[in-house]
PDB file of N, CA and C in Angstrom:
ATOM      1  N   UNK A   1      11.955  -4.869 -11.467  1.00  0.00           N
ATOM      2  CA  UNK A   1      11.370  -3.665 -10.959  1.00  0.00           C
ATOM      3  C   UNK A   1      11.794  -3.503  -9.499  1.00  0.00           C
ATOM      4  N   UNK A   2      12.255  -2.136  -8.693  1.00  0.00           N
ATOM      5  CA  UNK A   2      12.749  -2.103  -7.762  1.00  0.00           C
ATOM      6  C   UNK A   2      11.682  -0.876  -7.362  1.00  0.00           C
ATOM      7  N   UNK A   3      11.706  -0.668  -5.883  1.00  0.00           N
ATOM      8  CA  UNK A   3      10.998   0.095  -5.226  1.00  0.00           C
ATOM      9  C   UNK A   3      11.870   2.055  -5.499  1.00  0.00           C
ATOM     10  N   UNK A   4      13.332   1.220  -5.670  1.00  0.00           N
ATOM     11  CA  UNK A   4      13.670   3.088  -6.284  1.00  0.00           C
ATOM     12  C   UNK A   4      12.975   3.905  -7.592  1.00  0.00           C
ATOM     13  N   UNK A   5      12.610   2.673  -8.686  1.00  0.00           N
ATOM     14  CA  UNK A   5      12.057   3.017 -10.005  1.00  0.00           C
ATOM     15  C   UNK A   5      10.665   4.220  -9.454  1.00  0.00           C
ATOM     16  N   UNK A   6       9.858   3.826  -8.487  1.00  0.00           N
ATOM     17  CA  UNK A   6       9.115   4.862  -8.061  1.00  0.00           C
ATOM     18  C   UNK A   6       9.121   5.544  -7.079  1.00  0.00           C
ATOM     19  N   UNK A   7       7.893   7.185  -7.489  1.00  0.00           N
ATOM     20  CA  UNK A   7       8.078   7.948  -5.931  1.00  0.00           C
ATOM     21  C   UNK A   7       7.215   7.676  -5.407  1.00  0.00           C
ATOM     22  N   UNK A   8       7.703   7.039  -4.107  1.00  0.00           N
ATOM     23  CA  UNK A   8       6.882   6.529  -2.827  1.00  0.00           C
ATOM     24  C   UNK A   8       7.519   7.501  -1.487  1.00  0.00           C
ATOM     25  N   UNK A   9       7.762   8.435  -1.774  1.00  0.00           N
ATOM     26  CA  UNK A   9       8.083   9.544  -0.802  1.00  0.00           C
ATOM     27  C   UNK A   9       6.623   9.323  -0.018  1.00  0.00           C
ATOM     28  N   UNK A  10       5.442   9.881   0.081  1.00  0.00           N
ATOM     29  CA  UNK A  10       4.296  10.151   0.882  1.00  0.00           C
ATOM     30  C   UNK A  10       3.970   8.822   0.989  1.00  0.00           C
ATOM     31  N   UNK A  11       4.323   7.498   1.062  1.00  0.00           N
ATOM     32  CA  UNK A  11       3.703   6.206   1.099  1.00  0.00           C
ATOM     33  C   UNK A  11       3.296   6.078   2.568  1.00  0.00           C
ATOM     34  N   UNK A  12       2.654   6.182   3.295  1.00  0.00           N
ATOM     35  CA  UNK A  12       1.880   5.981   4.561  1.00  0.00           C
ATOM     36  C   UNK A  12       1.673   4.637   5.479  1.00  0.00           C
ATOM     37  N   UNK A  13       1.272   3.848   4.224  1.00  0.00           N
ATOM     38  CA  UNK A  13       0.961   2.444   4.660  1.00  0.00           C
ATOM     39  C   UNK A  13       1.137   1.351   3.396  1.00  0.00           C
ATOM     40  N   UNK A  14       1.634   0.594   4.237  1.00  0.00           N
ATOM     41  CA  UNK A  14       2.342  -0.705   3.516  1.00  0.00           C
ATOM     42  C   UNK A  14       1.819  -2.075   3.396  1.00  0.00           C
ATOM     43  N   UNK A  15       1.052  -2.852   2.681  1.00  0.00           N
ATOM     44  CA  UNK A  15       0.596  -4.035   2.597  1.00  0.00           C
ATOM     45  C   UNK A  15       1.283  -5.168   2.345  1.00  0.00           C
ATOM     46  N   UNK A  16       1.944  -5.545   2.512  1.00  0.00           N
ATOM     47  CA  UNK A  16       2.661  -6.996   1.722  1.00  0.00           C
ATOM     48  C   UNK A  16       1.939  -8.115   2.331  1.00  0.00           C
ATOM     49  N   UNK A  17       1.114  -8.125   3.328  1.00  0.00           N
ATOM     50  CA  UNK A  17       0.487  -9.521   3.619  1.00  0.00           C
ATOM     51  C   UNK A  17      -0.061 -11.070   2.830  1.00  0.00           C
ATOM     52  N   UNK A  18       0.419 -11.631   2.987  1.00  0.00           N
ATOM     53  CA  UNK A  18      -0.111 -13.019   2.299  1.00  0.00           C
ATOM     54  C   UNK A  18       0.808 -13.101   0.809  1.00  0.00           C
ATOM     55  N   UNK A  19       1.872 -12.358   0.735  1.00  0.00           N
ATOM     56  CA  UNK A  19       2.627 -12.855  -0.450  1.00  0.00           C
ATOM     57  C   UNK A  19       3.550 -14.217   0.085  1.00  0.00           C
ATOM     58  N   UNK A  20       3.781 -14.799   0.639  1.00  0.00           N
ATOM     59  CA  UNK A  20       4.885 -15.953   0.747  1.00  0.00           C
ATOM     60  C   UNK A  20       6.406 -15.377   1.073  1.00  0.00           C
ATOM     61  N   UNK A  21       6.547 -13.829   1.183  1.00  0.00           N
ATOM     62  CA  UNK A  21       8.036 -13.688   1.177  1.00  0.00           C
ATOM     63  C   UNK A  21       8.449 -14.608   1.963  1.00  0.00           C
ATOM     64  N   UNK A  22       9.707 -14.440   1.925  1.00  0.00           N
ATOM     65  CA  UNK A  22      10.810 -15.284   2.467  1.00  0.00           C
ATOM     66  C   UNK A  22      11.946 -14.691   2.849  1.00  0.00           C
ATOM     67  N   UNK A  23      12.151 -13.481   2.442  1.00  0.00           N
ATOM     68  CA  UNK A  23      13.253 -12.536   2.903  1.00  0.00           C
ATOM     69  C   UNK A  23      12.991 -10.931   2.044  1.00  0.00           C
ATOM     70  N   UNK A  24      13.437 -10.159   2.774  1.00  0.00           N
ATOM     71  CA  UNK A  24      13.471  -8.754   2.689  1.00  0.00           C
ATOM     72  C   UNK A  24      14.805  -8.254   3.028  1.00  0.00           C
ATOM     73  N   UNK A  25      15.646  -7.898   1.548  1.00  0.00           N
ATOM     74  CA  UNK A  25      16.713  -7.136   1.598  1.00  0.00           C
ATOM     75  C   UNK A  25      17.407  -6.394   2.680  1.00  0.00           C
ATOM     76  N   UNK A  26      18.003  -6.393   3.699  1.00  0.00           N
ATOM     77  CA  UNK A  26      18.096  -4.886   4.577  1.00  0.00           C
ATOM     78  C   UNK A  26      18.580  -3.534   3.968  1.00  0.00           C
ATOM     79  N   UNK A  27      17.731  -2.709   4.533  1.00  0.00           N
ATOM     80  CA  UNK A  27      17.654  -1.488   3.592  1.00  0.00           C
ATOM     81  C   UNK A  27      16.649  -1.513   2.284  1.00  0.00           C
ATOM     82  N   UNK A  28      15.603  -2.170   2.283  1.00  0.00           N
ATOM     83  CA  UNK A  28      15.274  -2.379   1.131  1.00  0.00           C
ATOM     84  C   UNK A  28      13.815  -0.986   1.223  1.00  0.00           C
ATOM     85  N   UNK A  29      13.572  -0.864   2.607  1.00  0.00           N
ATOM     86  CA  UNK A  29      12.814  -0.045   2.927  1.00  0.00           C
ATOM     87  C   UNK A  29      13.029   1.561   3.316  1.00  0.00           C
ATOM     88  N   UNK A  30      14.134   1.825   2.917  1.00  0.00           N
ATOM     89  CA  UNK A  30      14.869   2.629   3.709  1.00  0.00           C
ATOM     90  C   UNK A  30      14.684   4.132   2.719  1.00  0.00           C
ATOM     91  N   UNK A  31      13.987   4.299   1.493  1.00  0.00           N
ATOM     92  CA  UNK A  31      13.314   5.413   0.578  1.00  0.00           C
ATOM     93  C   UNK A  31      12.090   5.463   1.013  1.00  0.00           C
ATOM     94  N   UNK A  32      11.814   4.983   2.124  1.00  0.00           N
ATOM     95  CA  UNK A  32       9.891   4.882   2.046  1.00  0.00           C
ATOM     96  C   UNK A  32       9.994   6.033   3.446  1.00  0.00           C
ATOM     97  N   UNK A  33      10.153   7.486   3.479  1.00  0.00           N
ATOM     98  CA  UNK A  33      10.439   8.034   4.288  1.00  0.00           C
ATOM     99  C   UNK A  33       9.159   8.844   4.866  1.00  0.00           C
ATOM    100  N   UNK A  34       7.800   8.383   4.543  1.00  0.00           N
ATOM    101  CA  UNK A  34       7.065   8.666   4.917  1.00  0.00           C
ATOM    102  C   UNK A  34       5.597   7.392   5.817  1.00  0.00           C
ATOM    103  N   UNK A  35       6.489   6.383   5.430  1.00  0.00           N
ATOM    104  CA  UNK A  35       6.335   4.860   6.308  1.00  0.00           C
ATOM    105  C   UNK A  35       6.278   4.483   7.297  1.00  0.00           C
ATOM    106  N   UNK A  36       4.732   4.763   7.959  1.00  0.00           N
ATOM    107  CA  UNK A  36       4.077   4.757   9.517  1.00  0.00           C
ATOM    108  C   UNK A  36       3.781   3.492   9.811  1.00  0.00           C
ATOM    109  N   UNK A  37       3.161   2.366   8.642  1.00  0.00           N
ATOM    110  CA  UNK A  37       3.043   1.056   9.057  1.00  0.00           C
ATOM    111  C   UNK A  37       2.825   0.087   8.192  1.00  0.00           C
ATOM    112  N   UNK A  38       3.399  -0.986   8.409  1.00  0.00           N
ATOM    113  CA  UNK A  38       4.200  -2.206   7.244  1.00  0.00           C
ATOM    114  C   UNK A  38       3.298  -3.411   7.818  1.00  0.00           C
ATOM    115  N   UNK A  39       2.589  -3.793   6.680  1.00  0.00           N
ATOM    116  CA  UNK A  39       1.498  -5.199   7.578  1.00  0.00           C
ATOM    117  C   UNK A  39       2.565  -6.535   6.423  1.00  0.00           C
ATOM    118  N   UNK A  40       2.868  -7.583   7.350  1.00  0.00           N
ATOM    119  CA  UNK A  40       3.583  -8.645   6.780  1.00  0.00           C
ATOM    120  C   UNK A  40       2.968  -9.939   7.168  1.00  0.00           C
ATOM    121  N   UNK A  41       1.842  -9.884   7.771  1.00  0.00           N
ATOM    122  CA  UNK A  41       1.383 -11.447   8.403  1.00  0.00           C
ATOM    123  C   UNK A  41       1.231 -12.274   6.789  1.00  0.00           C
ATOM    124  N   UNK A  42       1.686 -13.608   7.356  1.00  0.00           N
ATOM    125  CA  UNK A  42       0.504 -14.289   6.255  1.00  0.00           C
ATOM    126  C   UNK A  42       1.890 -14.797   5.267  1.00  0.00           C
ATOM    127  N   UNK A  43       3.204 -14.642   5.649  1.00  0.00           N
ATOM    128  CA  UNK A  43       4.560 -14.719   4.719  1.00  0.00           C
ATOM    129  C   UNK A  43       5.436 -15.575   5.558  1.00  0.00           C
ATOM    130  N   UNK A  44       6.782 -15.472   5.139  1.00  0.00           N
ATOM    131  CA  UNK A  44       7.241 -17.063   5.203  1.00  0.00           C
ATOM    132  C   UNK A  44       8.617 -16.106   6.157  1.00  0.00           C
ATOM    133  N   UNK A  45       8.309 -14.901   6.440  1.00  0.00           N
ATOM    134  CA  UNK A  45       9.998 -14.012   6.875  1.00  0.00           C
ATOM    135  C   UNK A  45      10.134 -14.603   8.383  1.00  0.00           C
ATOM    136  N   UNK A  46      11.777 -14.697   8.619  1.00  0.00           N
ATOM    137  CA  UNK A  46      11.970 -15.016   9.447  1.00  0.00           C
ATOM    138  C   UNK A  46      13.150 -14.196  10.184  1.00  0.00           C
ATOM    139  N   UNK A  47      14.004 -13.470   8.983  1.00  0.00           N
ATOM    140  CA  UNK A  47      14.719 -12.558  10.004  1.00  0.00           C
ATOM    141  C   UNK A  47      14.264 -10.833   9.305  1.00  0.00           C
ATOM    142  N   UNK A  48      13.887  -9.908  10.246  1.00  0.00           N
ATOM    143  CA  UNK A  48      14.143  -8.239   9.939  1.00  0.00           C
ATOM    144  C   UNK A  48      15.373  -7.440  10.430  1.00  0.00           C
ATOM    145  N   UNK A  49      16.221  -8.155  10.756  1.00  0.00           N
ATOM    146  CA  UNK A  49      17.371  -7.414  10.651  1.00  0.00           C
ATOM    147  C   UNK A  49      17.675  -6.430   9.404  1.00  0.00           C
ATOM    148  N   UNK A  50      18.127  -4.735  10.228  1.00  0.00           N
ATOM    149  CA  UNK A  50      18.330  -4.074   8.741  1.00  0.00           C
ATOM    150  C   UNK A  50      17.024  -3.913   7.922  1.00  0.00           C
ATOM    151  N   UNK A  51      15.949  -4.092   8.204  1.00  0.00           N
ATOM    152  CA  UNK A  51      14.899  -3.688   7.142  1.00  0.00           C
ATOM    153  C   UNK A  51      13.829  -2.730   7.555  1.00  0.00           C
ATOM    154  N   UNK A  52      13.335  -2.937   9.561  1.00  0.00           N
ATOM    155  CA  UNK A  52      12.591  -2.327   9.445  1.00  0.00           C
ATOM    156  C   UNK A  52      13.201  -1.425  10.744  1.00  0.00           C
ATOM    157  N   UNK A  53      12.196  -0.092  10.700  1.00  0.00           N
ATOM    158  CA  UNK A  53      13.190   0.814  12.041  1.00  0.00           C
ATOM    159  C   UNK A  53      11.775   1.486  11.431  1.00  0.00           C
ATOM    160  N   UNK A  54      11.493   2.415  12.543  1.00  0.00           N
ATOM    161  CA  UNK A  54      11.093   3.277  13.060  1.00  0.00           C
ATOM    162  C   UNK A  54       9.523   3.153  12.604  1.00  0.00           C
ATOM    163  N   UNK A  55       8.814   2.744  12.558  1.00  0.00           N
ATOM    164  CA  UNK A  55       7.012   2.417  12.009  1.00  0.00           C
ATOM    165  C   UNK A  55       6.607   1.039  12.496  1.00  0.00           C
ATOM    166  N   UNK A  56       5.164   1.186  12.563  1.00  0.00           N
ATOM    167  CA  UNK A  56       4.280   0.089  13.587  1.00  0.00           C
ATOM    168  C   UNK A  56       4.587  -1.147  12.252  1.00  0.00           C
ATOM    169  N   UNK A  57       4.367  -2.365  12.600  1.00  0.00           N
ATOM    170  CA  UNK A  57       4.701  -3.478  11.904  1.00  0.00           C
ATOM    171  C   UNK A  57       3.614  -4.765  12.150  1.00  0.00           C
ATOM    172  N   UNK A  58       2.492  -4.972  11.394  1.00  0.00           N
ATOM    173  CA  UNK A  58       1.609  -5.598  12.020  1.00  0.00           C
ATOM    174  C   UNK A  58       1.875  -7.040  11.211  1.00  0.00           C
ATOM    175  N   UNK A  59       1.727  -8.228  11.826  1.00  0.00           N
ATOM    176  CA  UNK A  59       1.994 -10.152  11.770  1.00  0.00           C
ATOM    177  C   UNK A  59       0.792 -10.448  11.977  1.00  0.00           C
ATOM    178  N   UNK A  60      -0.340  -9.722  11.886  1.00  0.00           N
ATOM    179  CA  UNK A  60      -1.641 -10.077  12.132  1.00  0.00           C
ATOM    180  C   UNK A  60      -2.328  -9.753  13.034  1.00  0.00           C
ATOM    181  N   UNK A  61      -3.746  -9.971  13.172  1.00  0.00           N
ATOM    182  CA  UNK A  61      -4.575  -9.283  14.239  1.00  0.00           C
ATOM    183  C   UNK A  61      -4.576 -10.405  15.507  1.00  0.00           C
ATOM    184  N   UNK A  62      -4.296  -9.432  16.303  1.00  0.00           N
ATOM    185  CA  UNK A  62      -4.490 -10.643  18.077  1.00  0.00           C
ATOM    186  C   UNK A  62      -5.815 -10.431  18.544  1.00  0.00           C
TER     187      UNK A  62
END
């Protein structure tokens, strides 16, 4: 299952927190054209090169 299979045109906000990723495609985000903010704390990523641009990106609360 890939994120093109659906329309996530109006998607706003993004949860992936606490899955374990380990890497994120570059460009893998790049249909989500309505994508203000991407929460990732709680996962194993270590590079975002190529994945994220232009929306707030939260690693957890300070």
């Amino acid at each position: 299952m890939n994120l093109e299979d659906f329309d996530l045109r109006n998607l706003r906000v993004l949860n992936l927190a606490g899955n374990t990723l380990k890497k994120l495609e570059p460009g893998c985000l790049g249909n989500l054209t309505s994508l203000k903010a991407l929460r990732l704390d709680n996962n194993r990523l270590s590079d975002l090169n190529g994945v994220v641009s232009g929306f707030l990106i939260s690693f957890g609360s300070t």
